[in-house]
Protein backbone atom coordinates (compact mmCIF):
# COMPACT_ATOMS: atom_id res chain seq x y z
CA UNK A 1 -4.86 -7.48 7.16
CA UNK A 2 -2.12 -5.02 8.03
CA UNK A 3 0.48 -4.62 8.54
CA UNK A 4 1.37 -5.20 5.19
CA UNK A 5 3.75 -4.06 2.00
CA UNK A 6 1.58 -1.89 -0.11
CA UNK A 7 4.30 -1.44 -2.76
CA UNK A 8 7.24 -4.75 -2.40
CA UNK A 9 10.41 -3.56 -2.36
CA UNK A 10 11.32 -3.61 -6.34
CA UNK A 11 13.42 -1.51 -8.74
CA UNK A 12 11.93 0.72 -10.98
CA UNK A 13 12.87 2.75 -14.01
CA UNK A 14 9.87 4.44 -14.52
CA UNK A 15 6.51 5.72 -13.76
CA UNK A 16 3.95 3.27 -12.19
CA UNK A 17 1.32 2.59 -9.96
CA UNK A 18 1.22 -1.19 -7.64
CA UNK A 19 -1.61 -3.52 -6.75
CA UNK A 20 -4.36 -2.59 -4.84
CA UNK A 21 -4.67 -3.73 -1.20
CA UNK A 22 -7.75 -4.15 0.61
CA UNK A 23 -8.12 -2.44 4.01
CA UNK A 24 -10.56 -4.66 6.17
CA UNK A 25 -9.78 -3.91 9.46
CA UNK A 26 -7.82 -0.58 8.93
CA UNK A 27 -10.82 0.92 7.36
CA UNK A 28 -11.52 4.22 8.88
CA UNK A 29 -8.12 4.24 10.58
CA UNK A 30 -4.80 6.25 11.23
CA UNK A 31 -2.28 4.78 8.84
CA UNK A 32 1.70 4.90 9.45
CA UNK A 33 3.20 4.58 5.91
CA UNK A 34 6.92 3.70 5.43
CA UNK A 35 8.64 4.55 2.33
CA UNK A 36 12.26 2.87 2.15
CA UNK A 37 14.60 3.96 -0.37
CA UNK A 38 17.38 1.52 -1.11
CA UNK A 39 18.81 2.22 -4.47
CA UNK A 40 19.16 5.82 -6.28
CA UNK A 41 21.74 7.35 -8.88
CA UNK A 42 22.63 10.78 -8.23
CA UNK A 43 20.80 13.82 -10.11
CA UNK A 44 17.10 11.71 -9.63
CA UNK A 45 13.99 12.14 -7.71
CA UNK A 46 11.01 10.35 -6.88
CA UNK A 47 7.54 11.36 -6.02
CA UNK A 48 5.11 8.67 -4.36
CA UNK A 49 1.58 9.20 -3.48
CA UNK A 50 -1.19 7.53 -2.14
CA UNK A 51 -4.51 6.90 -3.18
CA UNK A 52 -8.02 5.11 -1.68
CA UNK A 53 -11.27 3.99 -3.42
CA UNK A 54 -14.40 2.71 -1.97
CA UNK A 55 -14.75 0.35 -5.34
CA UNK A 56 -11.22 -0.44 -7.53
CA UNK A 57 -13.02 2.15 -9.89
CA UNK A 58 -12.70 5.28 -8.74
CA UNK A 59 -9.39 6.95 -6.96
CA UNK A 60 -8.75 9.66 -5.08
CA UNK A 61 -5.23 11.12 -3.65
CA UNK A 62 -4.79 10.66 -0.28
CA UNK A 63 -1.04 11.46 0.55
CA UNK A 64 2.20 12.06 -0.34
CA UNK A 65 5.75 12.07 0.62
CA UNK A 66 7.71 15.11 -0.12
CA UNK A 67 9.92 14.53 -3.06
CA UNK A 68 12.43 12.32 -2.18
CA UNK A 69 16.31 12.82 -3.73
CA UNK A 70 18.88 10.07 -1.45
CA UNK A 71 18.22 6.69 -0.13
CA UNK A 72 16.31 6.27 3.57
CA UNK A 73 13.44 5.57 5.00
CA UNK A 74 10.58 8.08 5.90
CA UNK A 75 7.48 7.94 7.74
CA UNK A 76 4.19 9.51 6.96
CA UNK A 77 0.71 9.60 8.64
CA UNK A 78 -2.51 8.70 7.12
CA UNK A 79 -5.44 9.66 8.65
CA UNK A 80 -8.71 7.93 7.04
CA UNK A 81 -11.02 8.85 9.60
CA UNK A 82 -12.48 11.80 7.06
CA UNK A 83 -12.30 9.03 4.19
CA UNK A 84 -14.37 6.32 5.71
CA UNK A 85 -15.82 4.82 2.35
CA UNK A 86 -12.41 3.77 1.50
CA UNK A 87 -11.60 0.67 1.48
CA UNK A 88 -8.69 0.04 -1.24
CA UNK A 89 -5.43 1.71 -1.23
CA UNK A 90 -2.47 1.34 -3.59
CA UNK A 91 0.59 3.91 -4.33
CA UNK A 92 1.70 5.66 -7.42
CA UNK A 93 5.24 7.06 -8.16
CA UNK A 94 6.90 9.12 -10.50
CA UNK A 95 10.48 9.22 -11.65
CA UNK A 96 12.40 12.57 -12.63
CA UNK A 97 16.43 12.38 -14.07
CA UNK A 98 18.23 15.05 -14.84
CA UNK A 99 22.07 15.70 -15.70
CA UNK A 100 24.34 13.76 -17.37
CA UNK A 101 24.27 9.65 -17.76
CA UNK A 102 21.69 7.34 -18.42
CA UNK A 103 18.69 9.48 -19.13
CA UNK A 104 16.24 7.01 -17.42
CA UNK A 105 15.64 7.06 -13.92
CA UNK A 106 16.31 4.15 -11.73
CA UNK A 107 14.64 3.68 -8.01
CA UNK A 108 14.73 0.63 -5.61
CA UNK A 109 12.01 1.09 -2.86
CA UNK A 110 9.37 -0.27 -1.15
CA UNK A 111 5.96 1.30 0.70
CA UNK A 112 5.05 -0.43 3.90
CA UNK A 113 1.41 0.45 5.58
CA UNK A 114 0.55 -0.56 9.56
CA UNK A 115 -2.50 0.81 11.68
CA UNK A 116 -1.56 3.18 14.07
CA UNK A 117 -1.71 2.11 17.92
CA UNK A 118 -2.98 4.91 19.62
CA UNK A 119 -2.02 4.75 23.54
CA UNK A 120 -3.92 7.46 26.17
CA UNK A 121 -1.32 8.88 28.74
CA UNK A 122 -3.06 8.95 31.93
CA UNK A 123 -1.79 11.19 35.03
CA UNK A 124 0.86 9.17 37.47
């Protein structure tokens, strides 16, 4: 099932969490996770996390991207090997604003999630 968009790219102006995605294959896994920032006003940040469950009931943090202030795309690496009961994974964000302006925050991102391809290097 991956690689797939665990959070569409979408504007946001406020806290939230997206849909749940199911891992199949990637179950057990190492995880590259994108995060691409597109739109931001100045004096803003945004925190995004991400969490696993073995059942849509219960949720546990996983990862997270440092706080994030300008637009860009980062990379981070999930490693589910030590969580191999999960099997759902969705992301949660929260908004800061500060300053003058429009008091709420506004965000345009999206989280992208591929398996990792791990290649051995052998000796020429």
């Amino acid at each position: 099932m991956l690689p797939q968009f665990l959070m569409p790219e979408s504007v946001a102006r406020q806290d939230g969490a997206g849909a749940e995605i199911a891992l199949d294959a990637g179950r057990g896994k190492s995880l590259l996770l994108t995060l691409g920032i597109t739109r931001i006003v100045e004096q803003e940040s945004l925190d995004v996390s991400v969490w696993g469950s073995p059942d849509k009931e219960n949720w546990q943090q996983l990862g997270a991207f440092p706080q994030k202030f300008y637009c860009g795309t980062y990379s981070l690496l999930l490693d589910l090997t030590r969580h191999p009961d999960v099997r759902y994974l969705r992301a949660h964000w929260k908004m800061n604003r500060w300053g003058r302006g429009e008091p709420a925050p506004l965000f345009g991102f999206y989280l992208f999630v591929e398996e990792v391809q791990m290649r051995a290097v052998g000796a020429a």
